[in-house]
N, C-alpha and C. Protein backbone atom coordinates (compact mmCIF):
# COMPACT_ATOMS: atom_id res chain seq x y z
N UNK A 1 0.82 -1.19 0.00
CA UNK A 1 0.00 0.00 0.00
C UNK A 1 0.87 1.26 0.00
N UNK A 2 1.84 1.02 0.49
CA UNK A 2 2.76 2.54 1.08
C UNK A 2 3.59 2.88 -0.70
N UNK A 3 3.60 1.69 -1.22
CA UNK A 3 4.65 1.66 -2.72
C UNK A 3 3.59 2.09 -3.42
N UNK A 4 2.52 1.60 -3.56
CA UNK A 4 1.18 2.55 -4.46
C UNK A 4 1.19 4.12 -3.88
N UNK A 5 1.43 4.31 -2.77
CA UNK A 5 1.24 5.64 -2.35
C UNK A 5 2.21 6.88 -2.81
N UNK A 6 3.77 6.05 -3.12
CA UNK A 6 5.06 6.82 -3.04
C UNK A 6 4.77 6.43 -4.36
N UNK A 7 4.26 5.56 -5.66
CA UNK A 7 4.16 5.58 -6.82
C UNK A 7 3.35 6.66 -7.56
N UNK A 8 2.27 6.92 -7.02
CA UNK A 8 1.31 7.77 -7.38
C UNK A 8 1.19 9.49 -6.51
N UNK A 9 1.84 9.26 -5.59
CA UNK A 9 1.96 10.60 -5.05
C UNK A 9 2.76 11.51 -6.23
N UNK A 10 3.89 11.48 -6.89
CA UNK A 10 4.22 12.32 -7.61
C UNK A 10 3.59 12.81 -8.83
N UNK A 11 2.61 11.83 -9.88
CA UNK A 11 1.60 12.29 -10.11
C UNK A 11 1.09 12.90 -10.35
N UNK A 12 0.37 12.95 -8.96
CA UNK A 12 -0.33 13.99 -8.24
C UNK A 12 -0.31 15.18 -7.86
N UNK A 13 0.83 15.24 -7.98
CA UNK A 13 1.51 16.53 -7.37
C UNK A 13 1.73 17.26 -8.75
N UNK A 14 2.21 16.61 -9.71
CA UNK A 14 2.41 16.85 -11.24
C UNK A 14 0.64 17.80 -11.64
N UNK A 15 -0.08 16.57 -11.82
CA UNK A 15 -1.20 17.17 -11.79
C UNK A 15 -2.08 18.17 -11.47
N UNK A 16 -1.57 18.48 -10.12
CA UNK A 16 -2.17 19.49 -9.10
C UNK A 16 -1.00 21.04 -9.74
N UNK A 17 0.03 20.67 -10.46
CA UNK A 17 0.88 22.20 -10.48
C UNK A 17 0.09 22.56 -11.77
N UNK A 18 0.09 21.14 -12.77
CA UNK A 18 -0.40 22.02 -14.16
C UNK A 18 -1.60 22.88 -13.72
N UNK A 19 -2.86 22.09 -13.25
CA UNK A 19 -3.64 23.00 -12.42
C UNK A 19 -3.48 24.17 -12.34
N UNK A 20 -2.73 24.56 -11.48
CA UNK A 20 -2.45 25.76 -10.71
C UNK A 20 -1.16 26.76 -11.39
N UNK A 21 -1.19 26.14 -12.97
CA UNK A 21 -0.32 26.73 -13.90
C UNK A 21 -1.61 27.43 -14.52
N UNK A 22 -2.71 26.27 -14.52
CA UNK A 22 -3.73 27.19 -15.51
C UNK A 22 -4.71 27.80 -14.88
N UNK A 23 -4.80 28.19 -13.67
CA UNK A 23 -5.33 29.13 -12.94
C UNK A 23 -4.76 30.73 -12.70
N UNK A 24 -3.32 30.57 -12.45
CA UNK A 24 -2.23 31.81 -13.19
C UNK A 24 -2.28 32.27 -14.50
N UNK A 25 -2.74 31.58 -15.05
CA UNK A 25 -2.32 32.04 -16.57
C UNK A 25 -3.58 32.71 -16.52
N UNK A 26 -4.38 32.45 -16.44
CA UNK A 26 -6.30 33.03 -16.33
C UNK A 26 -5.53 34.38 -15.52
N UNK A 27 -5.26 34.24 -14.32
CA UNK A 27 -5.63 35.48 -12.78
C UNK A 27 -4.62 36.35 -13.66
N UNK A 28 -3.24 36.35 -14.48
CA UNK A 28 -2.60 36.99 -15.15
C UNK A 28 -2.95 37.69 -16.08
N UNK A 29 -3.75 36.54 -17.23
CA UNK A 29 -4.46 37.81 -18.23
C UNK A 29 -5.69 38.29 -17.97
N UNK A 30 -5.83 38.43 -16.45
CA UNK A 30 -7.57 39.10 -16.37
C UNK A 30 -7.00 40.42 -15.52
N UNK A 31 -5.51 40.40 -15.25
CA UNK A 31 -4.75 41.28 -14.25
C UNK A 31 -5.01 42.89 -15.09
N UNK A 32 -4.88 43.98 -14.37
CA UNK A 32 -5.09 44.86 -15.15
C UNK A 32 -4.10 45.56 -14.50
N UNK A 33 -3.29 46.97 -14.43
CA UNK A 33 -2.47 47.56 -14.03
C UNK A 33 -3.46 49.34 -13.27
N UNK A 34 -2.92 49.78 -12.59
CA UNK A 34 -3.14 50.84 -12.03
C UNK A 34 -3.33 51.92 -12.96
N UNK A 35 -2.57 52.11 -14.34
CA UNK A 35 -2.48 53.02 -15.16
C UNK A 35 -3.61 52.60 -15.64
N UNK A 36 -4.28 51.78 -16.35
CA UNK A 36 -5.00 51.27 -16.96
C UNK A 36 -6.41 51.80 -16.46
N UNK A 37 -6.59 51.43 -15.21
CA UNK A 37 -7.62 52.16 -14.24
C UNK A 37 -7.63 53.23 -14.37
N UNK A 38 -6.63 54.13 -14.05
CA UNK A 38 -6.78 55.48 -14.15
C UNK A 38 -7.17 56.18 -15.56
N UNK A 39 -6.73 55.39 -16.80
CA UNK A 39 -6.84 55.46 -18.09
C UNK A 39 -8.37 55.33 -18.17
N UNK A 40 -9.03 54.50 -17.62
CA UNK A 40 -10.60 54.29 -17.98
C UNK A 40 -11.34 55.41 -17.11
N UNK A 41 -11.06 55.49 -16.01
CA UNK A 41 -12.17 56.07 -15.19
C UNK A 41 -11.86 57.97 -15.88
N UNK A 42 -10.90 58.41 -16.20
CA UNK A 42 -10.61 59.70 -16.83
C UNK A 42 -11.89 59.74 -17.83
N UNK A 43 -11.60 58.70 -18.61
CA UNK A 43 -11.91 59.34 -20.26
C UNK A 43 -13.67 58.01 -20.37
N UNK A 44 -14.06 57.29 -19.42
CA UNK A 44 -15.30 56.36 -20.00
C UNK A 44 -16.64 57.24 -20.20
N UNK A 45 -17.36 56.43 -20.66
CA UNK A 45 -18.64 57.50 -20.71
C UNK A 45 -19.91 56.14 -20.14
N UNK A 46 -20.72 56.65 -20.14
CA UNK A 46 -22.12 55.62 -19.83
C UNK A 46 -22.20 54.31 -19.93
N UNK A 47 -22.15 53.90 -21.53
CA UNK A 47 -21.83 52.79 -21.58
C UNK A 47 -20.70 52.06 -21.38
N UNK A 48 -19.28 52.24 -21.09
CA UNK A 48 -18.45 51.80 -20.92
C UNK A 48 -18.55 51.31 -19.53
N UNK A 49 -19.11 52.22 -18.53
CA UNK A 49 -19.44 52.13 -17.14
C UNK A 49 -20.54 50.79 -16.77
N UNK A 50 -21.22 51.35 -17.77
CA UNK A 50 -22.33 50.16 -18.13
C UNK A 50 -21.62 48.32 -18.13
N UNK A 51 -20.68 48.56 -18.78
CA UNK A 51 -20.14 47.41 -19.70
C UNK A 51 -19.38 46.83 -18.25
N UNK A 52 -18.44 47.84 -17.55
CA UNK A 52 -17.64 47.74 -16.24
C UNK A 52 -18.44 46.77 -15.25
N UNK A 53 -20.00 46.90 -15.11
CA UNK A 53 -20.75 46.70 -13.91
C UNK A 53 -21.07 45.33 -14.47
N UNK A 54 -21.60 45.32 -15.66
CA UNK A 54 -21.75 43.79 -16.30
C UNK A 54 -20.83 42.63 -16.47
N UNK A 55 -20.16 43.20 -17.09
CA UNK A 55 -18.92 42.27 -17.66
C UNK A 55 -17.55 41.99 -16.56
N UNK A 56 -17.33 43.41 -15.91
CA UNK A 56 -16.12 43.36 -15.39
C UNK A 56 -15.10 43.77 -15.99
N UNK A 57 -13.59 44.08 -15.76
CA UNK A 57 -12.75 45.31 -16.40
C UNK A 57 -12.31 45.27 -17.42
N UNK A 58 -11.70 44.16 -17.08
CA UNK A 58 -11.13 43.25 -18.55
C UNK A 58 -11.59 43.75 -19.81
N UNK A 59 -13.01 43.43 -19.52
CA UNK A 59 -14.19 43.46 -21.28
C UNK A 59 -14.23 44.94 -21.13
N UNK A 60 -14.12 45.71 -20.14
CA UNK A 60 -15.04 47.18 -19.84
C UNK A 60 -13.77 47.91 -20.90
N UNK A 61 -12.44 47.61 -20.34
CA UNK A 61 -11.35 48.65 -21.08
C UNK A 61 -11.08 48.03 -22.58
N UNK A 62 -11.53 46.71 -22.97
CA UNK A 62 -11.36 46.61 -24.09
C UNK A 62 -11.93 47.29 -24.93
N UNK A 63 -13.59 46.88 -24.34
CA UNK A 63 -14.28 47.93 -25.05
C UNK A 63 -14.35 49.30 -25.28
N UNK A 64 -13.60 49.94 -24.43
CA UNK A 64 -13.10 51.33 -24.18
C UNK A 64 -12.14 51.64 -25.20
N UNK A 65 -11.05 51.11 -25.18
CA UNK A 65 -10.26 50.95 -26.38
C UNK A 65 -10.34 50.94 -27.68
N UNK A 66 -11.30 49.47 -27.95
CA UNK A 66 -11.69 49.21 -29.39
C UNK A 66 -12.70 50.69 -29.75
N UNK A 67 -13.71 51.35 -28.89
CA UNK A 67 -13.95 52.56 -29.41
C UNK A 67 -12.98 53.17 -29.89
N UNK A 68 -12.32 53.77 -28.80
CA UNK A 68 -11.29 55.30 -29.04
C UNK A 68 -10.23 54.80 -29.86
N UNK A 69 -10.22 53.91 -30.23
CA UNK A 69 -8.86 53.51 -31.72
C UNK A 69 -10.24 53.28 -32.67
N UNK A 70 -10.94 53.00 -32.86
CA UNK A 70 -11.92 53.68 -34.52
C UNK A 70 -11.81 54.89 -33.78
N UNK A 71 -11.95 55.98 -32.80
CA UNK A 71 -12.78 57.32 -33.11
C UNK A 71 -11.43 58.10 -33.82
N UNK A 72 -10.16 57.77 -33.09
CA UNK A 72 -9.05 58.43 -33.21
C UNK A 72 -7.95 57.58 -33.91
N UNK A 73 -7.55 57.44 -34.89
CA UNK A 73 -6.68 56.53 -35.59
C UNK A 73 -4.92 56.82 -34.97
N UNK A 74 -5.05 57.75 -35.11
CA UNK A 74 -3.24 58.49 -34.11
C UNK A 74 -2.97 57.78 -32.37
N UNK A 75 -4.00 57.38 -31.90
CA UNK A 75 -3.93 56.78 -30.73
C UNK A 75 -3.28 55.48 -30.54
N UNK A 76 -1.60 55.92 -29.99
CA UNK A 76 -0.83 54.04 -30.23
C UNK A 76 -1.36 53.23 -29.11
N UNK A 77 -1.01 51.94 -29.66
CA UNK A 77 -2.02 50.84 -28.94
C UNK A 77 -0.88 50.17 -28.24
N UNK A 78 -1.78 50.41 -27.25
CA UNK A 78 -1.10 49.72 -25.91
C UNK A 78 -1.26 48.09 -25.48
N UNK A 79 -2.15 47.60 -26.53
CA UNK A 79 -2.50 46.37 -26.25
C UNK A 79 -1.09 45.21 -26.11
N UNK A 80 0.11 45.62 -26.43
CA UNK A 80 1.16 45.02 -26.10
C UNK A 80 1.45 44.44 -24.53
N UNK A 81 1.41 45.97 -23.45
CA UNK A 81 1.03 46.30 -22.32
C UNK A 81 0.38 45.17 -21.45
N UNK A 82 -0.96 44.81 -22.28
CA UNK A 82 -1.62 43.87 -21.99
C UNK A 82 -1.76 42.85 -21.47
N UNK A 83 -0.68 42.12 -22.91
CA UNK A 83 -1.06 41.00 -23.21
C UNK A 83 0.22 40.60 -22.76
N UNK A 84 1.27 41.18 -22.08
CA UNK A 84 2.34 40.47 -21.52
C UNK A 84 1.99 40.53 -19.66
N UNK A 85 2.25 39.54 -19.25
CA UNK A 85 2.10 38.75 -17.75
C UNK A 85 3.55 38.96 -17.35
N UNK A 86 3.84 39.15 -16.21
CA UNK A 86 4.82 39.18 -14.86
C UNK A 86 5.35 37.43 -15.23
N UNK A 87 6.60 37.68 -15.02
CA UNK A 87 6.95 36.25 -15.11
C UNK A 87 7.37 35.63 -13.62
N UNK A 88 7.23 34.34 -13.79
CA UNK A 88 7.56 33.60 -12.29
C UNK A 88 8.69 33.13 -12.34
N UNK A 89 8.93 33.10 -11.33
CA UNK A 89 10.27 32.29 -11.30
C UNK A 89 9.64 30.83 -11.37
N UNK A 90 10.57 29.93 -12.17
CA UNK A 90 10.25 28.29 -12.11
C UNK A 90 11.23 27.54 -11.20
């Protein structure tokens, strides 16, 4: 019983990190930055606020974005910003 236990415990443990690899990767790209905040609450209007209370931030500043890049074409896109995550140490 104890050799099934020390066989399959590592596993498990294997199992349980990918897990908790793909729970980071989610809490990372739903992460938003302080600038970002301050960037929305300046410049949103009704519906964006709207979108904030429904959806949550993530969707609220995208949608914020995808407006004001059609309204204003000169506006560089920060979506780089974004879409890069804090790295961990392994």
């Amino acid at each position: 019983m104890q050799g099934l236990a020390a066989l399959l415990f590592p596993a498990v443990l294997m199992l349980f990190a990918l897990a908790m690899e793909k729970v980071q990767a989610r809490i990372d790209r739903l992460a938003v930055s302080r600038d970002h905040v301050e960037e929305f609450l300046e410049s949103a209007d009704a519906s964006h606020v709207d979108t904030l209370a429904k959806q949550g931030f993530p969707a609220a500043l995208d949608e914020f974005r995808n407006r004001r890049d059609k309204s204003d074409p000169t506006v560089a896109d920060d979506s780089s910003m974004l879409s890069t995550s804090p790295q961990r140490a392994s």
